[in-house]
N, C-alpha and C. Protein backbone atom coordinates (compact mmCIF):
# COMPACT_ATOMS: atom_id res chain seq x y z
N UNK A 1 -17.10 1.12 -14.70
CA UNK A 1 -17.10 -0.28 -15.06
C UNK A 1 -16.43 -1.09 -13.95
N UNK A 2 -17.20 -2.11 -13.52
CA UNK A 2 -16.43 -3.03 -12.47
C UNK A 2 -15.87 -3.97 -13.37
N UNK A 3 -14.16 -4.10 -12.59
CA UNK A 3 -13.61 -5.85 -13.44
C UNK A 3 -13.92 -6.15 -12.43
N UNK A 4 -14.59 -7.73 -12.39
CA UNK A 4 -14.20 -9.25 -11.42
C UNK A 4 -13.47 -10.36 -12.37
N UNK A 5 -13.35 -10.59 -10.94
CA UNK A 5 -12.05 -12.03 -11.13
C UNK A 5 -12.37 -13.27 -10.23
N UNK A 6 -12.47 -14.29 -11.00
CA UNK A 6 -13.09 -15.57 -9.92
C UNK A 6 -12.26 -16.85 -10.24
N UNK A 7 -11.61 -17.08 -9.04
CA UNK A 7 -10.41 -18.40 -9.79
C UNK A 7 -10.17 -19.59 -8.67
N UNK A 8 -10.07 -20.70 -9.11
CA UNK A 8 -10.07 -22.02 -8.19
C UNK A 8 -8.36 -21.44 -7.94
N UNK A 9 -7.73 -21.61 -6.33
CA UNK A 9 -6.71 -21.70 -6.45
C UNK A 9 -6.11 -23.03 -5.69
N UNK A 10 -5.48 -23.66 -6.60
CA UNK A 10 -5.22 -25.00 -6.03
C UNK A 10 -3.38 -24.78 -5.22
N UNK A 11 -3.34 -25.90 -4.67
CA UNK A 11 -1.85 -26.32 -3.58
C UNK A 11 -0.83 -26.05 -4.76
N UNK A 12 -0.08 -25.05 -4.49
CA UNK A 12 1.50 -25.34 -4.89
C UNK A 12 0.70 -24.17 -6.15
N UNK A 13 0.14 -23.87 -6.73
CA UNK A 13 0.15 -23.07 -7.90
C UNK A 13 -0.95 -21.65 -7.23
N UNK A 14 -0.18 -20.69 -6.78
CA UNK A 14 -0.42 -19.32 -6.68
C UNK A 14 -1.60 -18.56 -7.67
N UNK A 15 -2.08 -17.88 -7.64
CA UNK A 15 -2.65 -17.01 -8.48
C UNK A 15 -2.21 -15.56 -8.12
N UNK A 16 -1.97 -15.11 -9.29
CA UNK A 16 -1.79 -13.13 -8.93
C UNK A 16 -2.80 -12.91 -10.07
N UNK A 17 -3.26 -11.74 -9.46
CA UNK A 17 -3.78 -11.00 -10.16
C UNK A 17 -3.24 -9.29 -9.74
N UNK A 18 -3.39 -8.98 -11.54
CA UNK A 18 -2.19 -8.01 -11.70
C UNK A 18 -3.12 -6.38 -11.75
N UNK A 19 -3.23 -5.98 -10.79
CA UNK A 19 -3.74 -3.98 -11.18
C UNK A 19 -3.36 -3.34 -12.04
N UNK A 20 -4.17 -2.94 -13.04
CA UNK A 20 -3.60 -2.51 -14.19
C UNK A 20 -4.08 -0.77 -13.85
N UNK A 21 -5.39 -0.90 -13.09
CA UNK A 21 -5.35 0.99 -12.71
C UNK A 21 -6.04 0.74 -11.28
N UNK A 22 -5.61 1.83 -10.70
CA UNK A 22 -5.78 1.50 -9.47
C UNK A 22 -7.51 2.97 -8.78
N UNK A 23 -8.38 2.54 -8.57
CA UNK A 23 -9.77 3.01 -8.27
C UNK A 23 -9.96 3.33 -6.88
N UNK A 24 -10.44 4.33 -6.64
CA UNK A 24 -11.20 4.47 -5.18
C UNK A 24 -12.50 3.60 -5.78
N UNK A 25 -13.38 2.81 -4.55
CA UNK A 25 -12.94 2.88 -3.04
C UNK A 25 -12.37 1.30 -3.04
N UNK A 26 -11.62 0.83 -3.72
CA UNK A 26 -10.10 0.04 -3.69
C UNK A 26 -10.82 -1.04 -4.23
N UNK A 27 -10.08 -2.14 -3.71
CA UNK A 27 -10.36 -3.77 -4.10
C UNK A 27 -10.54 -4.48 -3.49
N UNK A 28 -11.63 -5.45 -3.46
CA UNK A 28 -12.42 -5.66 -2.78
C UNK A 28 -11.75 -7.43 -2.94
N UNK A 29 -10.79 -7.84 -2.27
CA UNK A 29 -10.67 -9.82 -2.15
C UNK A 29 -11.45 -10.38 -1.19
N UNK A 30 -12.57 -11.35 -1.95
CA UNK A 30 -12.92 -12.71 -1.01
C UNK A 30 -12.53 -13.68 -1.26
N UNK A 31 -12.03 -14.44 0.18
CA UNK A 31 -11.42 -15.67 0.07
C UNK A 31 -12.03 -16.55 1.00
N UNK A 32 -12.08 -18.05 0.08
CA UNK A 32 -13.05 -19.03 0.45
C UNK A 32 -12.66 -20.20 0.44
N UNK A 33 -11.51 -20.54 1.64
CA UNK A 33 -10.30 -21.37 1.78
C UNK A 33 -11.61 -22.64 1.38
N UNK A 34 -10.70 -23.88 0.92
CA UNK A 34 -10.88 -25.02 0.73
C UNK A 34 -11.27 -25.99 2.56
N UNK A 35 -12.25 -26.95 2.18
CA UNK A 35 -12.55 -27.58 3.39
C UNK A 35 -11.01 -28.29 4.65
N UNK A 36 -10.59 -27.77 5.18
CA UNK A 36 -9.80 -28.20 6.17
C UNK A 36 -8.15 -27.69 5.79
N UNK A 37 -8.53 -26.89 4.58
CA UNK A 37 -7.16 -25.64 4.10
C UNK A 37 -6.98 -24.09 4.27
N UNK A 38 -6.08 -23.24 4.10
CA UNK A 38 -6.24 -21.89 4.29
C UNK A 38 -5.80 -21.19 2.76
N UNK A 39 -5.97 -19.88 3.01
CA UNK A 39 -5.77 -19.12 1.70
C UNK A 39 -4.81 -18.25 2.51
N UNK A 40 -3.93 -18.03 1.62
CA UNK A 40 -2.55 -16.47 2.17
C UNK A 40 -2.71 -15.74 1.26
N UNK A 41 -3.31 -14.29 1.77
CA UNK A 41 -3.21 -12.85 0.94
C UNK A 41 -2.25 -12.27 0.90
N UNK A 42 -1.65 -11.74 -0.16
CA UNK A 42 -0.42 -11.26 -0.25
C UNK A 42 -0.35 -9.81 -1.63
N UNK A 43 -0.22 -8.85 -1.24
CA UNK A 43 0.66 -7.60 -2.02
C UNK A 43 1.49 -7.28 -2.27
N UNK A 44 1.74 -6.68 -3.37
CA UNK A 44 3.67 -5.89 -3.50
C UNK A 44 3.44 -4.70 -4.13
N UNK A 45 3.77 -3.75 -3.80
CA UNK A 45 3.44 -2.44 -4.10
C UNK A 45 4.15 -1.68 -5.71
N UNK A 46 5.17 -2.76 -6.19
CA UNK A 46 6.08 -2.64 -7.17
C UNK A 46 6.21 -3.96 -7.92
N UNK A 47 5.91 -4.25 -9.24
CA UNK A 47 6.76 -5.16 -9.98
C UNK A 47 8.13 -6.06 -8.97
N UNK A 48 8.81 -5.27 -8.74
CA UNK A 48 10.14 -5.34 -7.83
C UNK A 48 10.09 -5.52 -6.49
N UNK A 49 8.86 -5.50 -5.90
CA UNK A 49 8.49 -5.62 -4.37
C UNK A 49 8.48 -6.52 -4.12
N UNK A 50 9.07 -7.04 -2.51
CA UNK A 50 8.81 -8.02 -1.77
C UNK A 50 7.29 -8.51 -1.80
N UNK A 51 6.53 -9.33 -2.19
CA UNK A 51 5.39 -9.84 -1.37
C UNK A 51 5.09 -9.78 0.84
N UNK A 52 4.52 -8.92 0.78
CA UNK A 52 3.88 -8.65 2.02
C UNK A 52 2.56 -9.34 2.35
N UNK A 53 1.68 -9.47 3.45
CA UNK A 53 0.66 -10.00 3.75
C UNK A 53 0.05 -8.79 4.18
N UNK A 54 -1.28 -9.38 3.15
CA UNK A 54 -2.15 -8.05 3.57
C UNK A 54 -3.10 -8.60 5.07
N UNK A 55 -3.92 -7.64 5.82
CA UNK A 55 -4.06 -7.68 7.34
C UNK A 55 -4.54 -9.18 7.36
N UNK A 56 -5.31 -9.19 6.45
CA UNK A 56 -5.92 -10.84 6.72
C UNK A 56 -4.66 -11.77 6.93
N UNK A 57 -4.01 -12.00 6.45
CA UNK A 57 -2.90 -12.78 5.97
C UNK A 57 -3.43 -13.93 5.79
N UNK A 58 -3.12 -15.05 6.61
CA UNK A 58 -3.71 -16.66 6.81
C UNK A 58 -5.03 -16.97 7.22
N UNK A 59 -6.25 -17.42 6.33
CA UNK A 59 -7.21 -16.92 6.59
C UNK A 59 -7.89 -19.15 6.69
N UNK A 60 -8.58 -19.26 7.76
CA UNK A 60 -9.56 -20.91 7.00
C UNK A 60 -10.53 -20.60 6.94
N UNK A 61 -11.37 -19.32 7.25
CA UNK A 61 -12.92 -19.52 6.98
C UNK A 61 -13.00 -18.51 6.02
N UNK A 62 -14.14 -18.01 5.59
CA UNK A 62 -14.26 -16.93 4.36
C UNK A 62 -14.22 -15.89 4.92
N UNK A 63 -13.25 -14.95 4.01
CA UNK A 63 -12.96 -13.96 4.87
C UNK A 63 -13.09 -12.58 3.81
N UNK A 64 -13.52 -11.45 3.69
CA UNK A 64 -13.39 -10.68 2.89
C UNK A 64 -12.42 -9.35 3.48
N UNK A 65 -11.91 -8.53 2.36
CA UNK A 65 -11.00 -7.63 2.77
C UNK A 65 -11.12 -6.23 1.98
N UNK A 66 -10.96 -5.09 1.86
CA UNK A 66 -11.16 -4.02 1.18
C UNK A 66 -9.43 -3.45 0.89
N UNK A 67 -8.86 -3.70 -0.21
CA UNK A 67 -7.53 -3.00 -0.56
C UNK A 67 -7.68 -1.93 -0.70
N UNK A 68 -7.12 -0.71 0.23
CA UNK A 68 -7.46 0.55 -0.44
C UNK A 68 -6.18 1.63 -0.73
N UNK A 69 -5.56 0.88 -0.84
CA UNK A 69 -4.27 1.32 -1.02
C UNK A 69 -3.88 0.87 -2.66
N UNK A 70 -2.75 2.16 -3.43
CA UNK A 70 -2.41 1.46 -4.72
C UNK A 70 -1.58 0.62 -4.28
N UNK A 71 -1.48 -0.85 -5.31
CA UNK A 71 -1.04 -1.92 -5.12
C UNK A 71 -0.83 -2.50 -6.51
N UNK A 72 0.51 -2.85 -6.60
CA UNK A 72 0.43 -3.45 -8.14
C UNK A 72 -0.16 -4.97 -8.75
N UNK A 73 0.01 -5.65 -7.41
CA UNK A 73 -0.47 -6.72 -7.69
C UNK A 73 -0.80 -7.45 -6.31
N UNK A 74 -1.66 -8.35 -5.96
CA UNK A 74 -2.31 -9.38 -5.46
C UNK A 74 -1.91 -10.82 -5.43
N UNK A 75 -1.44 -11.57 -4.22
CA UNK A 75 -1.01 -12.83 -4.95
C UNK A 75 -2.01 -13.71 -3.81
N UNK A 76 -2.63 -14.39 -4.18
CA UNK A 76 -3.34 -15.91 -3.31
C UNK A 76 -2.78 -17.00 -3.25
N UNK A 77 -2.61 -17.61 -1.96
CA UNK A 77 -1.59 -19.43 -2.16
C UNK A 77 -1.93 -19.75 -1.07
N UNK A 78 -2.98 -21.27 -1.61
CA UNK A 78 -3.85 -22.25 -1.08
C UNK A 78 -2.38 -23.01 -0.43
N UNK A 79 -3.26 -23.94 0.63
CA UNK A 79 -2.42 -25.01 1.50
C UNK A 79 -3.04 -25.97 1.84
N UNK A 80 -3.15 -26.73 1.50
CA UNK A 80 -3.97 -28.32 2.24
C UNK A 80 -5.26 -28.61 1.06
N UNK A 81 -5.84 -27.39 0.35
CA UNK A 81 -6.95 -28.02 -0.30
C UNK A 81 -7.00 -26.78 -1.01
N UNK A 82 -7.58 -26.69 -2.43
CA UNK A 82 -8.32 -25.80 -2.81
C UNK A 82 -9.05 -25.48 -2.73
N UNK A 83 -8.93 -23.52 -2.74
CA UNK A 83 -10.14 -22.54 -2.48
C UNK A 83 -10.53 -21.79 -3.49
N UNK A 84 -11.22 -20.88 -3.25
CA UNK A 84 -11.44 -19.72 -4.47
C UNK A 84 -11.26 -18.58 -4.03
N UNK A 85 -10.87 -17.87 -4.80
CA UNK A 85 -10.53 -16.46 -4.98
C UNK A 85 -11.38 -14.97 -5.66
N UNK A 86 -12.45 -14.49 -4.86
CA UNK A 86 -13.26 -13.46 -5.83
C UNK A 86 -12.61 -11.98 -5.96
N UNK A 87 -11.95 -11.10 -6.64
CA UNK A 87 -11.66 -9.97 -6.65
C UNK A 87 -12.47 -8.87 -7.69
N UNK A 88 -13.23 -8.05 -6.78
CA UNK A 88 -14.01 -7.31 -7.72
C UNK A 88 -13.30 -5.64 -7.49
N UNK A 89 -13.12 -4.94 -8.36
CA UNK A 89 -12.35 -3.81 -8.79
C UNK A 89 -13.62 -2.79 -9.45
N UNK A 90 -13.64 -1.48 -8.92
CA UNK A 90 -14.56 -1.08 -9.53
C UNK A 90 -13.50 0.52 -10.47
């Protein structure tokens, strides 16, 4: 069963999305910064973890990425404009 996840993420309000089981062949984030804004990818490997940037990090054009590492959670945070966020999990 694939979950997806599809979410406007606007300035100043983050989105996480939370791994509840973690799948080969990983997780799949596209990000589709807002016209003349960027999107920041971000992981924490623990409830308790620092937020890290995953390789993409600061992204303005659409950018897709493959998580293939366990990861507990995912965080996205728009800057200048809202974008969207697709995460499909298989």
């Amino acid at each position: 069963m694939i979950k997806q996840f599809k979410r406007d993420v606007t300035v100043a309000a983050p989105i996480t999305y939370k791994v509840s089981v973690f799948n080969n062949p990983g997780i799949l984030v596209a990000l589709t910064p807002g016209s003349g804004g960027t999107l920041k990818a971000q992981y924490r490997v623990t409830a308790e973890s620092t937020w890290r940037d995953l390789t993409s990090g600061t992204v303005s054009v659409y950018t897709e990425e493959l998580v293939t590492k366990p990861v507990d959670a995912i965080k996205i945070t728009a800057t200048v404009a809202t974008g969207v966020v697709e995460i499909s999990q298989a």
